[in-house]
Protein backbone atom coordinates (compact mmCIF):
# COMPACT_ATOMS: atom_id res chain seq x y z
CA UNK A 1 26.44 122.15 47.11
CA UNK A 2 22.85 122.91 47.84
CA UNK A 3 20.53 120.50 46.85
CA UNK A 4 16.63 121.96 46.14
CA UNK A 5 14.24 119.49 47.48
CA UNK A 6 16.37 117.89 50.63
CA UNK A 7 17.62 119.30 53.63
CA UNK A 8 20.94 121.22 53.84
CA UNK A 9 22.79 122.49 56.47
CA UNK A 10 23.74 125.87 55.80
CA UNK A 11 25.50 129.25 57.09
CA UNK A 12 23.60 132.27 58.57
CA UNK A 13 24.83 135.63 56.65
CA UNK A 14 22.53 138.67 57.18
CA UNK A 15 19.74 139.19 59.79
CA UNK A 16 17.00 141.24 58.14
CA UNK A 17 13.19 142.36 59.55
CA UNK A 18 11.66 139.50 57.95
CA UNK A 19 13.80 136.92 58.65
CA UNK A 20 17.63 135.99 58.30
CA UNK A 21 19.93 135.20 54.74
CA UNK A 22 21.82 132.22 54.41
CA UNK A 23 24.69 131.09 51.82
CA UNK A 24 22.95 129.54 49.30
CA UNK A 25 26.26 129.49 47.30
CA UNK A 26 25.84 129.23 43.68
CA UNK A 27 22.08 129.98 44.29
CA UNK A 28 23.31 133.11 46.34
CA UNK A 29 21.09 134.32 49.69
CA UNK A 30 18.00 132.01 50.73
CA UNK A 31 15.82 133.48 52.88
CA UNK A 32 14.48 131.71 56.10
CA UNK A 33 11.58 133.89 56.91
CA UNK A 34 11.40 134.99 60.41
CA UNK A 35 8.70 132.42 61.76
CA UNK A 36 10.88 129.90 61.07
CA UNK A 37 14.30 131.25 62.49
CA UNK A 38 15.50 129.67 65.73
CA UNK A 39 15.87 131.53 69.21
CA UNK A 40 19.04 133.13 69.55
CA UNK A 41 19.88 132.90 65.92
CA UNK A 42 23.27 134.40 65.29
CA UNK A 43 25.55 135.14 62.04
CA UNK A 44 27.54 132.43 61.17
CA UNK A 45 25.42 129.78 62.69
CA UNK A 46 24.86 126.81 60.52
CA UNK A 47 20.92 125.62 60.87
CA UNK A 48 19.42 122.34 59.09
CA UNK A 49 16.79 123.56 56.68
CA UNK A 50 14.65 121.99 53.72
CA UNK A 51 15.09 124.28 50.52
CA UNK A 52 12.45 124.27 47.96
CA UNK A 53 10.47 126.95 45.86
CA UNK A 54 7.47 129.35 47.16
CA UNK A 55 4.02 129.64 45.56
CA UNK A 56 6.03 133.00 43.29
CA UNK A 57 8.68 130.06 42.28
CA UNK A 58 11.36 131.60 44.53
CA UNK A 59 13.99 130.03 46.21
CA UNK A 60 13.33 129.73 50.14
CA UNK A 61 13.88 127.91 53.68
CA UNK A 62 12.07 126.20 56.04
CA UNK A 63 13.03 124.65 59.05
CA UNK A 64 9.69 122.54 58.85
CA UNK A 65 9.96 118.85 57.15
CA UNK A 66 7.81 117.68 54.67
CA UNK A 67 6.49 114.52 54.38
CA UNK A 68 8.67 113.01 52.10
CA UNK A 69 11.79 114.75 49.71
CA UNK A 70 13.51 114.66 46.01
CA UNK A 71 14.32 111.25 45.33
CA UNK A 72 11.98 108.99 48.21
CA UNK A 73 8.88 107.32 47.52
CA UNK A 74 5.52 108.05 49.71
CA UNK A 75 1.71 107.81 50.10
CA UNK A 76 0.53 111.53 49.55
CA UNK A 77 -3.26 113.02 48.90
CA UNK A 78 -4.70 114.82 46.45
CA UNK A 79 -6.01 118.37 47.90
CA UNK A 80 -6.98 119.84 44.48
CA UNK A 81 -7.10 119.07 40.43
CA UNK A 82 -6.90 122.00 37.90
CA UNK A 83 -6.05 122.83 34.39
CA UNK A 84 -2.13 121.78 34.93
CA UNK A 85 -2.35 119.09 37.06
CA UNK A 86 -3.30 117.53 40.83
CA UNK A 87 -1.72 119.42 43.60
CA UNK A 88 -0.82 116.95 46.51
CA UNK A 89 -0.47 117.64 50.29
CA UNK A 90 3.39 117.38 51.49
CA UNK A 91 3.27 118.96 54.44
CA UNK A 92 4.89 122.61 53.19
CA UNK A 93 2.66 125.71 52.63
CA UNK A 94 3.07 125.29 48.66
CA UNK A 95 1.53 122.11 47.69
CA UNK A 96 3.44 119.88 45.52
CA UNK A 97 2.31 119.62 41.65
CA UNK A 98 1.65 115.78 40.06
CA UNK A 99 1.52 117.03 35.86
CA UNK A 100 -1.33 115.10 34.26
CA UNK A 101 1.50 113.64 32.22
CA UNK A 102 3.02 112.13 35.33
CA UNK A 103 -0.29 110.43 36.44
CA UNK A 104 -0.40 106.77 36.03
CA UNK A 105 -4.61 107.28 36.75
CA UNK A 106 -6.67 110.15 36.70
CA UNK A 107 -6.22 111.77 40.06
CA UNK A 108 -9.22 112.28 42.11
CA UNK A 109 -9.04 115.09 45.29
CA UNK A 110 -9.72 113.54 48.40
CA UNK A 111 -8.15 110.05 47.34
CA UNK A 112 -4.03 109.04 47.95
CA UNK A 113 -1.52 108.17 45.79
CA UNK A 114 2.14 106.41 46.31
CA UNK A 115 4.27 109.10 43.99
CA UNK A 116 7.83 109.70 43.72
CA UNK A 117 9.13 112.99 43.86
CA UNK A 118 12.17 114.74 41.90
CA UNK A 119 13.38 117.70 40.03
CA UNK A 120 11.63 117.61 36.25
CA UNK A 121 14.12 119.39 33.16
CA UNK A 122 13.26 122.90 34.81
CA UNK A 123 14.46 122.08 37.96
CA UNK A 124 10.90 122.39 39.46
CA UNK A 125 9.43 119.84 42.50
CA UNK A 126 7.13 117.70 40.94
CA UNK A 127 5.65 114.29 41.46
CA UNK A 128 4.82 110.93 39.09
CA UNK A 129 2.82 108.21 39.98
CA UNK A 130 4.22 106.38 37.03
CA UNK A 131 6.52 104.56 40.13
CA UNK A 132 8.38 102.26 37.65
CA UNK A 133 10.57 104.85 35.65
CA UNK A 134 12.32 105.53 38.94
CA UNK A 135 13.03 102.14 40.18
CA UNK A 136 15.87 100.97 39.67
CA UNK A 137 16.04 98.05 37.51
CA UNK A 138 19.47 96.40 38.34
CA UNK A 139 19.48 94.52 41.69
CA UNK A 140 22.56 94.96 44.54
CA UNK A 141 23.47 92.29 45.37
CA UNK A 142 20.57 91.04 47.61
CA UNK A 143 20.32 87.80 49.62
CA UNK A 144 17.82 85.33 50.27
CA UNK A 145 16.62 85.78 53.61
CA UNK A 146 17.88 89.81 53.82
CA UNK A 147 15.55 91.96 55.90
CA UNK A 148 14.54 94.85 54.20
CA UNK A 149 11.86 98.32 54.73
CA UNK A 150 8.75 97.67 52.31
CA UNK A 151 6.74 100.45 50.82
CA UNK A 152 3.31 98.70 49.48
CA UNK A 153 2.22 100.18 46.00
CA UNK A 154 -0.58 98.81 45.35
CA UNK A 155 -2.44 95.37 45.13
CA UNK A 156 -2.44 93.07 41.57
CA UNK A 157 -4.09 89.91 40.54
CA UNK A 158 -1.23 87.89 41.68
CA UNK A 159 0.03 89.95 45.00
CA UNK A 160 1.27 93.01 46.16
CA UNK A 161 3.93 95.83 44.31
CA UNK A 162 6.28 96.86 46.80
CA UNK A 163 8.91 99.67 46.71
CA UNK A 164 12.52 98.14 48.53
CA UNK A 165 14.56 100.26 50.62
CA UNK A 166 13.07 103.17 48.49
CA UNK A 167 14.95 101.88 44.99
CA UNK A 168 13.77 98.64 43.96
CA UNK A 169 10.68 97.19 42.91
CA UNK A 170 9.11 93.62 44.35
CA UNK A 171 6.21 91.12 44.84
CA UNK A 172 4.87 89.93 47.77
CA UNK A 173 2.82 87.19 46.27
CA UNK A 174 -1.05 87.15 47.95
CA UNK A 175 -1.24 83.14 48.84
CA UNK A 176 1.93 83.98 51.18
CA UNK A 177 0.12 87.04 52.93
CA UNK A 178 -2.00 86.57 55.72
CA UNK A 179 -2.70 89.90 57.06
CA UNK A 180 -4.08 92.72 55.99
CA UNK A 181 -1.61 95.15 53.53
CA UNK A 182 -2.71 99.07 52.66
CA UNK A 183 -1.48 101.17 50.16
CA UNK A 184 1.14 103.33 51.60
CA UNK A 185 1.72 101.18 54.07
CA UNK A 186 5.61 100.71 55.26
CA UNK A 187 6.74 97.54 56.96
CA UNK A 188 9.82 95.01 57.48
CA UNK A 189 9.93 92.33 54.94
CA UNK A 190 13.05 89.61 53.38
CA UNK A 191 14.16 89.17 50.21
CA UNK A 192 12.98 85.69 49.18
CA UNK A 193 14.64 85.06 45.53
CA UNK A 194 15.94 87.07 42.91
CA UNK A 195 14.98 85.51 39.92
CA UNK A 196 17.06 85.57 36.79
CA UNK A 197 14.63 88.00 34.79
CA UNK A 198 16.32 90.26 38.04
CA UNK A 199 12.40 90.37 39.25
CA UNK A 200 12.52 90.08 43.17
CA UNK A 201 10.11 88.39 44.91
CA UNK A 202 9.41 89.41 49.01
CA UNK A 203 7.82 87.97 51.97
CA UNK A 204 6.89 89.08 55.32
CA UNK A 205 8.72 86.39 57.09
CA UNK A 206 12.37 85.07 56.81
CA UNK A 207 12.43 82.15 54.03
CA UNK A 208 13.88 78.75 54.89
CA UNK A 209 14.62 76.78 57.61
CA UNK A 210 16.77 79.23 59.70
CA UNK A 211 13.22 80.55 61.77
CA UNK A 212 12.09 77.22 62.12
CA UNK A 213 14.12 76.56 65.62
CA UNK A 214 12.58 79.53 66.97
CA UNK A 215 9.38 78.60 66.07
CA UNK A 216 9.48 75.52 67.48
CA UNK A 217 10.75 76.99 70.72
CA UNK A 218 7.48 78.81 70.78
CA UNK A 219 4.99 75.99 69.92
CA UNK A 220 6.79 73.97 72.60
CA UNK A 221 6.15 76.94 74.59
CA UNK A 222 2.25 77.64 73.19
CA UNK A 223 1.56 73.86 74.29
CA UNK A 224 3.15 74.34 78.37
CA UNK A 225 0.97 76.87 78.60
CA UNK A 226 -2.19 75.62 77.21
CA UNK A 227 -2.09 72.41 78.76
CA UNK A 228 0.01 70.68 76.61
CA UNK A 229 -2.45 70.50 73.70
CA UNK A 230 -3.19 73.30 70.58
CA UNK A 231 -6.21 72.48 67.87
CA UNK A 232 -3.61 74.11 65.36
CA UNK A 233 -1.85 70.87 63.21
CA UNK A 234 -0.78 70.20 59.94
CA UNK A 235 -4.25 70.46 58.01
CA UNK A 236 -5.33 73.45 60.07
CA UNK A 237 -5.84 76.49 57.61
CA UNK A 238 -3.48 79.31 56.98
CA UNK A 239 -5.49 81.85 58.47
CA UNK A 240 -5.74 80.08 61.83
CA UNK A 241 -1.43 79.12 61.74
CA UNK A 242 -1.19 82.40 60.77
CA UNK A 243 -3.05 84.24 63.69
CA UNK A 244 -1.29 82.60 65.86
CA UNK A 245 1.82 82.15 65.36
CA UNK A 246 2.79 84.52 62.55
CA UNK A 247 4.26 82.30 59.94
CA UNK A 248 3.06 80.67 57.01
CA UNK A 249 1.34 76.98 56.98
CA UNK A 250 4.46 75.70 54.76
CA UNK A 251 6.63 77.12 57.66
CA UNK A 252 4.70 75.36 60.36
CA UNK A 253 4.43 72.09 59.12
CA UNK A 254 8.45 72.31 58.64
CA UNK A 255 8.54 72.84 62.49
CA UNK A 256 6.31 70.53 63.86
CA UNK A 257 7.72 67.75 61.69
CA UNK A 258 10.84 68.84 63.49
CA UNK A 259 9.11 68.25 66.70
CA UNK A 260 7.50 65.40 65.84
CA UNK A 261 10.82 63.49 64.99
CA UNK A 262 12.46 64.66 67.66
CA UNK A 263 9.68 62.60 69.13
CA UNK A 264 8.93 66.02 71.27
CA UNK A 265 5.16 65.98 70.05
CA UNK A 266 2.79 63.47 68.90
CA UNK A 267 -0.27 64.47 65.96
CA UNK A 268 -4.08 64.16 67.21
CA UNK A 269 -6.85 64.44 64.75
CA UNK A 270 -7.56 68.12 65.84
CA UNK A 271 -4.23 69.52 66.65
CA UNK A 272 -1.15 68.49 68.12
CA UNK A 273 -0.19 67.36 71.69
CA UNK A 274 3.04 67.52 73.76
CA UNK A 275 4.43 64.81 74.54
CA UNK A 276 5.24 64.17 78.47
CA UNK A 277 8.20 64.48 80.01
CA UNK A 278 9.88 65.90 77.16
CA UNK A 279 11.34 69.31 77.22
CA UNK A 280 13.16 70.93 74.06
């Protein structure tokens, strides 16, 4: 079945001046117009193309990709605002259409938005930035410490909105981000809790102790190469653990106490210290 909005793979039927036919099945022939069609094109060939509808609302081909498809999540700009709506760059001739009653904000041209795209009743492309009608709201069954992709939304008062693995919604909570986040941005992040309201709630770094071995590793490793000393201990600031190791303070303190008992380091007033002859 051919599916408007995605790619398809489908047959070659009739070569023509302008291009070549394909089988479209229940939609009959879709054209491929000739600046798209492939050297050495013959009938019968099956070619990978994205289906969607021209500026005249007719069925067509194109072997180009746009930027994002029917049913995914992405961070697309405005290129114009008229009567019916904001028209949005997606990388295809025929820009794609956000109605007015689709946008969670006034869109602005020139400025981006993170919009879903799908078919509307008519069967048209269209886009919403109204993100959370197309979330799903009933967690798989995700656990604790599960790397995931992370689309950021937008920032709130309390953190970040994130989009998981294109489906679900999340929070990456602010005092547990120490780097900079953009809108649109996509990056690896772990599930850190489900809660029972089914909210999820995200961070950028595995949760719990199962990092904190390799972390160690690489302090012990940070302090042989600096001399066996590191102005980075338990009442440093976030920021600093953060830049340069990567993890959060709660996680760092968890690994040097690990060292420390293990009798591997010892705590100075400005950092910590290796302790000699000790290896881990």
């Amino acid at each position: 079945m051919v599916e408007i909005g995605k790619l398809n793979k489908l047959r070659v039927v009739k070569r023509v001046d302008f291009g070549i036919y394909l089988d479209g099945e229940d939609f009959g022939e879709i054209l491929l117009p000739r600046r798209y069609v492939p050297e050495n094109c013959e009938i019968d060939d099956i070619i990978e193309v994205f289906v969607y509808f021209d500026s005249e609302d007719r069925i067509i081909a194109t072997t180009e990709k746009p930027y994002a498809m029917v049913g995914q999540f992405a961070l697309l700009k405005v290129i114009s605002v008229n009567s019916v709506g904001a028209f949005i760059d997606w990388g295809l001739p025929k820009d794609l259409l956000v109605p007015f009653r689709e946008q969670k904000q006034k869109m602005e041209e020139g400025k981006s938005y993170v919009v879903f795209i799908y078919l509307d009743k008519s069967k048209r492309i269209v886009a919403s930035s109204k993100l959370d009608k197309f979330l799903d709201t009933m967690p798989i069954n995700f656990q604790e410490g599960q790397e995931v992709e992370l689309l950021v939304c937008c920032q709130t008062d309390i953190g970040y909105k994130a989009i998981i693995n294109g489906c679900h919604g999340g929070i990456l909570y602010k005092n547990e981000v120490f780097q900079i986040l953009e809108k649109g941005q996509q990056i690896k992040g772990f599930i850190k809790k489900v809660r029972d309201d089914k909210k999820i709630d995200l961070c950028l770094h595995k949760p719990g102790y199962e990092k904190v071995g390799d972390l160690s590793e690489r302090i012990i490793d940070t302090l042989k190469k600096r001399d066996g000393f590191i102005s980075v201990g338990d009442k440093s600031s976030p920021k600093i653990i953060y830049d340069m190791f990567g993890v959060s303070k709660k996680t760092y303190k968890k690994a040097i106490g690990v060292l420390y008992k293990k009798r591997l380091i010892t705590f100075e007033d400005n950092g910590i210290k290796l302790q000699k002859k000790r290896d881990i």
